[in-house]
C-alpha atoms as a PDB file:
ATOM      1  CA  UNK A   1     -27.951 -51.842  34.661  1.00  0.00           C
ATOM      2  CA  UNK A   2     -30.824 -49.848  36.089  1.00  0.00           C
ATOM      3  CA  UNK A   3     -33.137 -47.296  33.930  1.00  0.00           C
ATOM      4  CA  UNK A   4     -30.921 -43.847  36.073  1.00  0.00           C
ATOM      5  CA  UNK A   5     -27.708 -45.434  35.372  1.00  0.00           C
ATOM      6  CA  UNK A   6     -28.690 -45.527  31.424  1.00  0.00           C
ATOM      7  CA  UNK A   7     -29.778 -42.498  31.232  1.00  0.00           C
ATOM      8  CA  UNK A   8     -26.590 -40.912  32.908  1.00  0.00           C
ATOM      9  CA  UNK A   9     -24.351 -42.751  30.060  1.00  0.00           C
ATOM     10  CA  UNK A  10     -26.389 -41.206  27.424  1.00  0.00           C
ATOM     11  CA  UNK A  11     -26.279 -37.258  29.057  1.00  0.00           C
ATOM     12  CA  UNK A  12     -22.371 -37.687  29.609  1.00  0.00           C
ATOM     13  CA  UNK A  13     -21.657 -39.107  25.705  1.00  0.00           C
ATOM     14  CA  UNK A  14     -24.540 -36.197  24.796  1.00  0.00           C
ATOM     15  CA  UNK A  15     -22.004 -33.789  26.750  1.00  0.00           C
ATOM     16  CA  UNK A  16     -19.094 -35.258  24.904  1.00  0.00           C
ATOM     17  CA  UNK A  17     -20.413 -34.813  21.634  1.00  0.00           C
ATOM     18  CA  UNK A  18     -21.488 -31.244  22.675  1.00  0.00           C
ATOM     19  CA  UNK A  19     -17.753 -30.331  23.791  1.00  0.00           C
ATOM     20  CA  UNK A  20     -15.735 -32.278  20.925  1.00  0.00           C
ATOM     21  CA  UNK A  21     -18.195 -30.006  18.673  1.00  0.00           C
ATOM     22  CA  UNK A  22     -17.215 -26.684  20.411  1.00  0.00           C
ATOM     23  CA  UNK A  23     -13.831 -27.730  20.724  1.00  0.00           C
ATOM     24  CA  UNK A  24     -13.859 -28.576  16.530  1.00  0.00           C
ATOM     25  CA  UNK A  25     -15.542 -25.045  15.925  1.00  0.00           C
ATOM     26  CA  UNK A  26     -12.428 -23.280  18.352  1.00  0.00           C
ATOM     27  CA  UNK A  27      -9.972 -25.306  15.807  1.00  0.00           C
ATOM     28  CA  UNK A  28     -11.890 -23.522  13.153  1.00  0.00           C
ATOM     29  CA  UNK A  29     -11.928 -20.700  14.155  1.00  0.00           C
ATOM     30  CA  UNK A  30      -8.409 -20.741  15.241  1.00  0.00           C
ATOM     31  CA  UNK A  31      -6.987 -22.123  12.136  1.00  0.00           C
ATOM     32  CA  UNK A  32      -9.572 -19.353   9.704  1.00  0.00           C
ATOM     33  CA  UNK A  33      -8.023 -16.083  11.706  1.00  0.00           C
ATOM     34  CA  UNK A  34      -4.579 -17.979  11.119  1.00  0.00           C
ATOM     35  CA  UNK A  35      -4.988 -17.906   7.581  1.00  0.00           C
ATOM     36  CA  UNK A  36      -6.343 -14.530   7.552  1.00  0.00           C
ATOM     37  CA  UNK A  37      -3.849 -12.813   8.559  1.00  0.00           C
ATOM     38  CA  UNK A  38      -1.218 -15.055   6.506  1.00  0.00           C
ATOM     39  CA  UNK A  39      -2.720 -13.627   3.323  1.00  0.00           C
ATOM     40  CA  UNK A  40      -1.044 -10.689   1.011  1.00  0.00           C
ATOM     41  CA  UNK A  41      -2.711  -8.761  -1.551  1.00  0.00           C
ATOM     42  CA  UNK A  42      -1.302  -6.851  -4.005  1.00  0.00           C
ATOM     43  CA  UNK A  43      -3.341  -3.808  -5.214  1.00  0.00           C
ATOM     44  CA  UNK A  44      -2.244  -1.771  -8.699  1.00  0.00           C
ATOM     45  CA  UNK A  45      -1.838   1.750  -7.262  1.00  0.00           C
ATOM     46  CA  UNK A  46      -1.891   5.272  -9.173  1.00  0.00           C
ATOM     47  CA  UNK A  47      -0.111   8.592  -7.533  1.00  0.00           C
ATOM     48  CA  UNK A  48       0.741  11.611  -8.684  1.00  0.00           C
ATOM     49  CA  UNK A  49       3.261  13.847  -6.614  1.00  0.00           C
ATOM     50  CA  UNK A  50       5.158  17.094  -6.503  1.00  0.00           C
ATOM     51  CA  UNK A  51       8.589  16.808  -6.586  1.00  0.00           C
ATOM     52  CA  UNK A  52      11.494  19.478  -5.458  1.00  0.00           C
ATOM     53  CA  UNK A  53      14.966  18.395  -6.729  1.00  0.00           C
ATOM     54  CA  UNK A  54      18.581  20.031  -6.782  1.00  0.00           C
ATOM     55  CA  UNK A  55      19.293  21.930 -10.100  1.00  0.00           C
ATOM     56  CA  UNK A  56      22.312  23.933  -9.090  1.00  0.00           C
ATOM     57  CA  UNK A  57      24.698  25.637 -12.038  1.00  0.00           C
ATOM     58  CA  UNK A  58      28.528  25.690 -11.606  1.00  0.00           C
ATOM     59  CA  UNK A  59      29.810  28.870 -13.592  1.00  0.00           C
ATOM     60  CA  UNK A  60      33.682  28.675 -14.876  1.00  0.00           C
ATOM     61  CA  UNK A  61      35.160  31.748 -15.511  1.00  0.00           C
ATOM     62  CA  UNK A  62      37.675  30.801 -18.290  1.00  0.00           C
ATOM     63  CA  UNK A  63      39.500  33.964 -17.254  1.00  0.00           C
ATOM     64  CA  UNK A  64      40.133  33.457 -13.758  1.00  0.00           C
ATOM     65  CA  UNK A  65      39.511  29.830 -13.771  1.00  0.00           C
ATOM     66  CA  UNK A  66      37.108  30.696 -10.930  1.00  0.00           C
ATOM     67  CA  UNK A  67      34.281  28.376 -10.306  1.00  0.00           C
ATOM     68  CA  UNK A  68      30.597  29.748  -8.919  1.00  0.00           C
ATOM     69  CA  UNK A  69      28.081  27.690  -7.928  1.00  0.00           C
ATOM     70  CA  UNK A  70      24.772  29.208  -8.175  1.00  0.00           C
ATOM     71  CA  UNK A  71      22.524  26.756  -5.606  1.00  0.00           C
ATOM     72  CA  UNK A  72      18.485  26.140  -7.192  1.00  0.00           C
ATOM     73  CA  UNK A  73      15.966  23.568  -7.002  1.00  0.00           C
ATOM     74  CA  UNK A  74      13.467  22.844  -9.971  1.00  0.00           C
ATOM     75  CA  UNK A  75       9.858  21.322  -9.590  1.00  0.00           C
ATOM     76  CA  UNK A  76       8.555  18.388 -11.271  1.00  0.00           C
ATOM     77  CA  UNK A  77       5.661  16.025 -11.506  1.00  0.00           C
ATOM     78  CA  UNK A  78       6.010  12.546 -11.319  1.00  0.00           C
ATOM     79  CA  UNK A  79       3.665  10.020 -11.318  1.00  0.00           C
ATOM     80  CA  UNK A  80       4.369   5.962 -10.275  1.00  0.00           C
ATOM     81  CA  UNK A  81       5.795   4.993 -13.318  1.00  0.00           C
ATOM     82  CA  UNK A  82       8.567   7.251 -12.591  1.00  0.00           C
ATOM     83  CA  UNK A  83       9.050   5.567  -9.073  1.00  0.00           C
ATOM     84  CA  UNK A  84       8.784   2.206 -10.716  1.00  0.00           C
ATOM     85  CA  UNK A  85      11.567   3.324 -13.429  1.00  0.00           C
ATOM     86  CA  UNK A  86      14.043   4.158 -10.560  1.00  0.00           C
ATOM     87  CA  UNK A  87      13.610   0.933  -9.218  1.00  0.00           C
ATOM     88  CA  UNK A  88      14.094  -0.828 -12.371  1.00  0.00           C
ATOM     89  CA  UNK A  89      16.793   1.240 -13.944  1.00  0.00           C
ATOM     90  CA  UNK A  90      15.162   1.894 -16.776  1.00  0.00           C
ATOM     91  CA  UNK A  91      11.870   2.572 -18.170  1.00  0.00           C
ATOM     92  CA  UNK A  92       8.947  -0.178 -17.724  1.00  0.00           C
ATOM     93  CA  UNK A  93       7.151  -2.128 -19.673  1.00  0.00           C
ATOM     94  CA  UNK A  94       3.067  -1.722 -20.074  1.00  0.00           C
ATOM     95  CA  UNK A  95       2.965  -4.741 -17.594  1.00  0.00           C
ATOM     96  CA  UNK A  96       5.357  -3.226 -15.118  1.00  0.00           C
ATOM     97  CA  UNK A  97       3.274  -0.809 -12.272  1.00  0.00           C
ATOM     98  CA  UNK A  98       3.452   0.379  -9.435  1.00  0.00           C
ATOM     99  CA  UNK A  99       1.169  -1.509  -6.524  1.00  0.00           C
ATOM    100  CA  UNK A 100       1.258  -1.477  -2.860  1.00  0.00           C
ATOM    101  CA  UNK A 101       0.918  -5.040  -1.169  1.00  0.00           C
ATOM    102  CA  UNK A 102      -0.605  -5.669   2.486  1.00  0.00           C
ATOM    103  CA  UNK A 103      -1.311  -8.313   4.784  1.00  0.00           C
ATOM    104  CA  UNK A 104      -5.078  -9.110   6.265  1.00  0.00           C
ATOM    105  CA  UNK A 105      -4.156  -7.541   9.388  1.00  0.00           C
ATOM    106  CA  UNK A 106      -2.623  -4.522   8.284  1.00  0.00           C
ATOM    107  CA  UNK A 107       0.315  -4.580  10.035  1.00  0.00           C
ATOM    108  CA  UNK A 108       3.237  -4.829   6.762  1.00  0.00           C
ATOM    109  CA  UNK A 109       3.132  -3.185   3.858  1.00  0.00           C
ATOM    110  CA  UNK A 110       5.729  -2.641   0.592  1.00  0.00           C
ATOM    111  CA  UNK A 111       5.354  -0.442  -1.872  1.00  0.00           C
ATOM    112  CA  UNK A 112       6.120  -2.523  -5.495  1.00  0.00           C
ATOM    113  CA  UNK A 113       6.707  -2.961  -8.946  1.00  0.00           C
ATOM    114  CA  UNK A 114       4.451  -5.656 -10.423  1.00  0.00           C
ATOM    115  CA  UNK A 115       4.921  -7.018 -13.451  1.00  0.00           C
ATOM    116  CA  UNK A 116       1.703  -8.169 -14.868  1.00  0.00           C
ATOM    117  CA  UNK A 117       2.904 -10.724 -17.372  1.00  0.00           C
ATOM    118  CA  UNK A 118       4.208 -12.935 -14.916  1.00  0.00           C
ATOM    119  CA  UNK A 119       1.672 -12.190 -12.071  1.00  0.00           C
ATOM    120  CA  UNK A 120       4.423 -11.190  -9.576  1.00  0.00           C
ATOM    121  CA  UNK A 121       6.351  -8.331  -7.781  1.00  0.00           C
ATOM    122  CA  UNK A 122       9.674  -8.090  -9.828  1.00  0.00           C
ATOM    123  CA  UNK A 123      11.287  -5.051  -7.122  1.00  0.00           C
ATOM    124  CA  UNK A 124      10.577  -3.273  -3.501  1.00  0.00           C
ATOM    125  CA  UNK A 125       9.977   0.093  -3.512  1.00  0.00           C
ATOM    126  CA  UNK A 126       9.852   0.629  -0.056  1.00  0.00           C
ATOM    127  CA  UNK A 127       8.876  -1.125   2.941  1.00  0.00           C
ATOM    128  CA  UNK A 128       6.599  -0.194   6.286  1.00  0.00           C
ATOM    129  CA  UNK A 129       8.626   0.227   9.080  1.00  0.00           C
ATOM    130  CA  UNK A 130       5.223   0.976  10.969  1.00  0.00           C
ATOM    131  CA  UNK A 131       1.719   0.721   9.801  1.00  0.00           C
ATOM    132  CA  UNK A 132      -0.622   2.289  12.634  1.00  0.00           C
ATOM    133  CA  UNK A 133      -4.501   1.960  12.400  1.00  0.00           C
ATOM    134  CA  UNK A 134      -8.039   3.036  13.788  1.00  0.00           C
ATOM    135  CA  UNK A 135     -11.074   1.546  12.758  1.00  0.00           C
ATOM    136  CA  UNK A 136     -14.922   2.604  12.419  1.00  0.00           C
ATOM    137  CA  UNK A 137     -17.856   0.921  11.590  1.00  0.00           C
ATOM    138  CA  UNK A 138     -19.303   3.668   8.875  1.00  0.00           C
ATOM    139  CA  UNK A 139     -23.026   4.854   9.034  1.00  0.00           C
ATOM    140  CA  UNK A 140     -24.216   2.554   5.777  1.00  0.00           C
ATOM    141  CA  UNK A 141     -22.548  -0.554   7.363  1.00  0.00           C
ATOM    142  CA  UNK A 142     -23.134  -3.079   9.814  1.00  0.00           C
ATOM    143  CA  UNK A 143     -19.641  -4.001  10.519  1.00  0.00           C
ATOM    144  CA  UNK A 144     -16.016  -2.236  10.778  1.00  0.00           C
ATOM    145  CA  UNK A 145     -15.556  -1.353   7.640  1.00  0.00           C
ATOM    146  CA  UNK A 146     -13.058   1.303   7.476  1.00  0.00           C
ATOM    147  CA  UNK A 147      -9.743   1.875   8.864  1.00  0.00           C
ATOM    148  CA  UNK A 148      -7.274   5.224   8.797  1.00  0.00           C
ATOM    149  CA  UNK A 149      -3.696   4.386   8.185  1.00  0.00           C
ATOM    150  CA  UNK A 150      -0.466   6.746   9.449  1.00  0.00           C
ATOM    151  CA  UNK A 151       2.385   4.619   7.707  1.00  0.00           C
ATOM    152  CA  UNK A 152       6.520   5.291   7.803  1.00  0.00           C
ATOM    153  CA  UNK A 153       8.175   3.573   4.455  1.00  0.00           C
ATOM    154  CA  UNK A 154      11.724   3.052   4.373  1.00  0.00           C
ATOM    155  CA  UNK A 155      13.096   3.379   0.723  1.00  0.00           C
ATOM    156  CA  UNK A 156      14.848  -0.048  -0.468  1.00  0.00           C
ATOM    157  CA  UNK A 157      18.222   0.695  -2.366  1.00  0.00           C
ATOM    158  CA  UNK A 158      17.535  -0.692  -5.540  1.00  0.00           C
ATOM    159  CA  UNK A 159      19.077   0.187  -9.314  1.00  0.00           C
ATOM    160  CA  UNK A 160      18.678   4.016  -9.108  1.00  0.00           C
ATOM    161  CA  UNK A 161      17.009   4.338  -5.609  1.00  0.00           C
ATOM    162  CA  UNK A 162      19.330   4.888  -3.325  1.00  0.00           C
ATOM    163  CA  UNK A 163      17.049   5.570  -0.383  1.00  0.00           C
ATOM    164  CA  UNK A 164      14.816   7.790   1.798  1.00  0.00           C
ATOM    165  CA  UNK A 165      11.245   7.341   2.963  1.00  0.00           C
ATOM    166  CA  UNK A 166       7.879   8.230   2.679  1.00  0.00           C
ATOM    167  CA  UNK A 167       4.910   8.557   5.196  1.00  0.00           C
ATOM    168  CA  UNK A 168       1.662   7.887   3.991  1.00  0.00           C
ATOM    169  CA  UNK A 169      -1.716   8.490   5.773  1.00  0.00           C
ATOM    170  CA  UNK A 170      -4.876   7.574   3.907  1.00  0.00           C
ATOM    171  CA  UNK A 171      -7.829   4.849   4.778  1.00  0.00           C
ATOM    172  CA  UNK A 172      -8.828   1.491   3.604  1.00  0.00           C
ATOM    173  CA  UNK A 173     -11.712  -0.218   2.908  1.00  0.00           C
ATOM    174  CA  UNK A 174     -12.297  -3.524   5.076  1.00  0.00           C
ATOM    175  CA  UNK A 175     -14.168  -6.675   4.714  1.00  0.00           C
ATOM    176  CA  UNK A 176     -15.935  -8.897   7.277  1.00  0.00           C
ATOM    177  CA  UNK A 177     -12.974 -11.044   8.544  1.00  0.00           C
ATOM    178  CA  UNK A 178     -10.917  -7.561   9.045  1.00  0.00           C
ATOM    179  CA  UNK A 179      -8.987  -7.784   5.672  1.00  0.00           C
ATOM    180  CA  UNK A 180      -8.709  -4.553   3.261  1.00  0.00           C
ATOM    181  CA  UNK A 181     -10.504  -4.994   0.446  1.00  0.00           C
ATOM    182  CA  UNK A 182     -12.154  -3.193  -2.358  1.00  0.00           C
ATOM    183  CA  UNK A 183     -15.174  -1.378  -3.308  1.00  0.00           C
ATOM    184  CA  UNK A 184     -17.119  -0.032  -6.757  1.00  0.00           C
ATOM    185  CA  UNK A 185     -15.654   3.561  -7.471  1.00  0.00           C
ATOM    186  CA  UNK A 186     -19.036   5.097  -6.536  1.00  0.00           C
ATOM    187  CA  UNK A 187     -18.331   3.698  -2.990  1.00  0.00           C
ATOM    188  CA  UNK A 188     -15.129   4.989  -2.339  1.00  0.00           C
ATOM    189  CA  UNK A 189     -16.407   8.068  -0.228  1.00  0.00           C
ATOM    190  CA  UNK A 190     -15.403   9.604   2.807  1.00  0.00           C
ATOM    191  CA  UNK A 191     -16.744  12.990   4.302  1.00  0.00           C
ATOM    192  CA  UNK A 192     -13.269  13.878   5.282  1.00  0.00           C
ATOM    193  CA  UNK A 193     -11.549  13.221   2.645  1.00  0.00           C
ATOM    194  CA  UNK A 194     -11.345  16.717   1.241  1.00  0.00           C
ATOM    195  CA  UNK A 195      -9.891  17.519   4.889  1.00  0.00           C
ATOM    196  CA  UNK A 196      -7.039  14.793   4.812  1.00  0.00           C
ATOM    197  CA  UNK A 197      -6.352  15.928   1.348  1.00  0.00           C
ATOM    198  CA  UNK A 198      -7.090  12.567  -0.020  1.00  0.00           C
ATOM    199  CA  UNK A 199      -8.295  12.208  -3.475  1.00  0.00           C
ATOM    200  CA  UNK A 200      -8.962   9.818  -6.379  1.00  0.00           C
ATOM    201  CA  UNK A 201      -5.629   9.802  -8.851  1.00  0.00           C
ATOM    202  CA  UNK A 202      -6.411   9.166 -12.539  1.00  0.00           C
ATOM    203  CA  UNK A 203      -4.190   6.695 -14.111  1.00  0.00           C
ATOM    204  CA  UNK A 204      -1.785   8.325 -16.237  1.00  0.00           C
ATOM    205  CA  UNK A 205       1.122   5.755 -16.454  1.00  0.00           C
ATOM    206  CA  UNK A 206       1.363   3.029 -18.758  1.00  0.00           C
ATOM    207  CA  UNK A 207      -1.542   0.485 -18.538  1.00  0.00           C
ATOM    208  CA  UNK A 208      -3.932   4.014 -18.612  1.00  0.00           C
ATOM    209  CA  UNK A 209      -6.380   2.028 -21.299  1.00  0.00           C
ATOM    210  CA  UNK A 210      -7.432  -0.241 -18.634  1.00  0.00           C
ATOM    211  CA  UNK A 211     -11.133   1.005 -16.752  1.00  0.00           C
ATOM    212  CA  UNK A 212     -11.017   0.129 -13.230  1.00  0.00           C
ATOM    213  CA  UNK A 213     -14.331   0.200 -11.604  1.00  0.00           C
ATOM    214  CA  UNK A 214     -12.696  -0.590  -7.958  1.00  0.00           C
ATOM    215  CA  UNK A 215     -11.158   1.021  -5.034  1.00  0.00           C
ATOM    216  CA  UNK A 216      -9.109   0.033  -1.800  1.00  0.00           C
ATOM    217  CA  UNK A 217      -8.581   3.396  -0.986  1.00  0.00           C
ATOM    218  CA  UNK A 218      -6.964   6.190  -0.886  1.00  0.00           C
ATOM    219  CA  UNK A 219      -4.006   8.554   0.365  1.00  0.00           C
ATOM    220  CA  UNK A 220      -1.806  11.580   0.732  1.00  0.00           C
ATOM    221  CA  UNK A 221       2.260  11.740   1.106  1.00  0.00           C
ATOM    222  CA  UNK A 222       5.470  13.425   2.025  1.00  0.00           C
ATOM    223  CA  UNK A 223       8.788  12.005   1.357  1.00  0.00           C
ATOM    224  CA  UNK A 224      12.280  11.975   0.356  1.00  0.00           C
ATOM    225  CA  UNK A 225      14.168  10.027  -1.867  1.00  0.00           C
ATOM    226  CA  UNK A 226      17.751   9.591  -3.077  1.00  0.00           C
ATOM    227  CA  UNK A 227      18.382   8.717  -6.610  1.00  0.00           C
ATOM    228  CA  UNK A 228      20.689   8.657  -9.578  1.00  0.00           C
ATOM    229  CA  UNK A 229      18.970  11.238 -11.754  1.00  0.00           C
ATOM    230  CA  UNK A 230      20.511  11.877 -15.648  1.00  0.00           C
ATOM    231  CA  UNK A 231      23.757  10.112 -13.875  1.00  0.00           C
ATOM    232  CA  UNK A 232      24.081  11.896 -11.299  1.00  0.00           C
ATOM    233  CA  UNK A 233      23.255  11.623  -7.342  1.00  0.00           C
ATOM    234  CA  UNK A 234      19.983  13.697  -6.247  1.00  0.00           C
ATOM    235  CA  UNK A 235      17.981  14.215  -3.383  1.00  0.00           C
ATOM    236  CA  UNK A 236      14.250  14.260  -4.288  1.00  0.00           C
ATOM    237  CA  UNK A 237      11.665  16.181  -1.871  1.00  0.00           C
ATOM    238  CA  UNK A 238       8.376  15.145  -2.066  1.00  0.00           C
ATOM    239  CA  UNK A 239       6.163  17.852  -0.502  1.00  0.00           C
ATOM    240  CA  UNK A 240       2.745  16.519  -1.457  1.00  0.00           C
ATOM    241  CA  UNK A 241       1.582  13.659  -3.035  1.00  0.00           C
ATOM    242  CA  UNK A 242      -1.332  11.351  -3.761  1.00  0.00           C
ATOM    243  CA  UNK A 243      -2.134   7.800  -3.879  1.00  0.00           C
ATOM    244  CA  UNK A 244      -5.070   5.429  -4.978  1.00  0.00           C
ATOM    245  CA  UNK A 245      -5.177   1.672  -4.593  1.00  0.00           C
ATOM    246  CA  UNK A 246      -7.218   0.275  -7.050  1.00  0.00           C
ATOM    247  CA  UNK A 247      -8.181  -3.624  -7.922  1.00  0.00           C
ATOM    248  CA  UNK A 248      -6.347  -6.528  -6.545  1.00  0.00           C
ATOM    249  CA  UNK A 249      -3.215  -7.397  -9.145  1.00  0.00           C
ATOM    250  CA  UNK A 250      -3.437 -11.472  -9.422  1.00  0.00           C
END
């Protein structure tokens, strides 16, 4: 075999090598953004909301036997444990809160009851029906970092839920493969915020004694819901209300 032919053989298994090692690093590649996307975090969420609900009287004369119906609506406050006690049926446990749950590519979302004794979502809420994003890479990053969210939930029947639905708009912290995740408090900052009417929502519901130093993100809401209030069937407007996704539930 002559000196040109030997050196041939060793640049072709050279080139070999080369493309079984690119090919490897596709496969990689491939199977990492496969995985990505595949993943679903849960994230404890706070909200407070105004809510409009039917409070019409019936008058009986006892004369006349004539009935009157005098039609008003009363307003209320409720905060997520009061969503998560219509989807249970009953009041919750300090482990039982309200979370909302997304995939990597933020395309599905459900708003949840998890119950943090057994690490799991016990009941849907409601579920994304479409989940609509734009992203930006923010001045004090390097990467896309940030995404805005316009989101239409569908209300899951469920114990006292009945149904409805609720669009939330709001924004989300991202990470370097694309996936929401969080930040320190003192991050969670947007310019616009104030003109989205997104704020930060204390936690007022049961598990209040726990300090959370992280944010997803947060968001602002209209809705309606249908529920069996004090026995009865209701329809619940939701005007204006506020979300904040917090740390990751686990």
């Amino acid at each position: 075999m002559t000196a040109g032919k030997q050196k041939n053989k060793r640049g072709d298994k050279m080139i070999g090598k080369r493309l079984m090692a690119a090919c490897a690093a596709m496969v990689v590649v491939a199977t990492t953004g496969v995985f990505a996307t595949d993943v679903v975090a849960t994230y404890r969420t706070t909200s407070a909301m105004l809510v409009v609900a039917d409070k019409s009287v019936t008058n009986i004369n006892t004369l006349t036997s004539h009935t009157n119906v005098v039609l008003r609506f009363e307003y209320a406050v409720y905060d997520g444990s009061n969503l998560v006690a219509l989807a249970l049926g009953g009041n919750p446990t300090s482990n039982q809160v309200f979370a909302m749950d997304i995939d990597c590519d933020s395309t599905t979302a459900h708003l949840v009851v998890f119950d943090k004794s057994v690490s799991s979502n016990i009941a849907t809420i409601a579920t994304s029906a479409s989940f609509d994003t734009l992203l930006q890479q923010t001045t004090r990053s390097t990467i896309t970092d940030e995404e805005r969210f316009v989101s239409l939930f569908n209300v899951n029947p469920t114990h006292d839920l009945l149904g409805g639905f609720v669009t939330v708009a709001g924004r989300l912290h991202l990470t370097t493969n694309g996936c929401p995740h969080t930040v320190l408090v003192s991050l969670d900052r947007d310019p616009e915020d104030s003109a989205c009417d997104d704020r930060d929502v204390p936690d007022t519901d049961q598990d209040a004694k726990v300090k959370d130093e992280l944010r997803l993100g947060q968001a602002h809401f209209i809705g309606v819901l249908d529920a069996i209030i004090d026995g009865g069937t209701n329809t619940v407007l939701i005007p204006r209300g506020h979300m904040t996704f917090r740390h990751e539930l686990e």
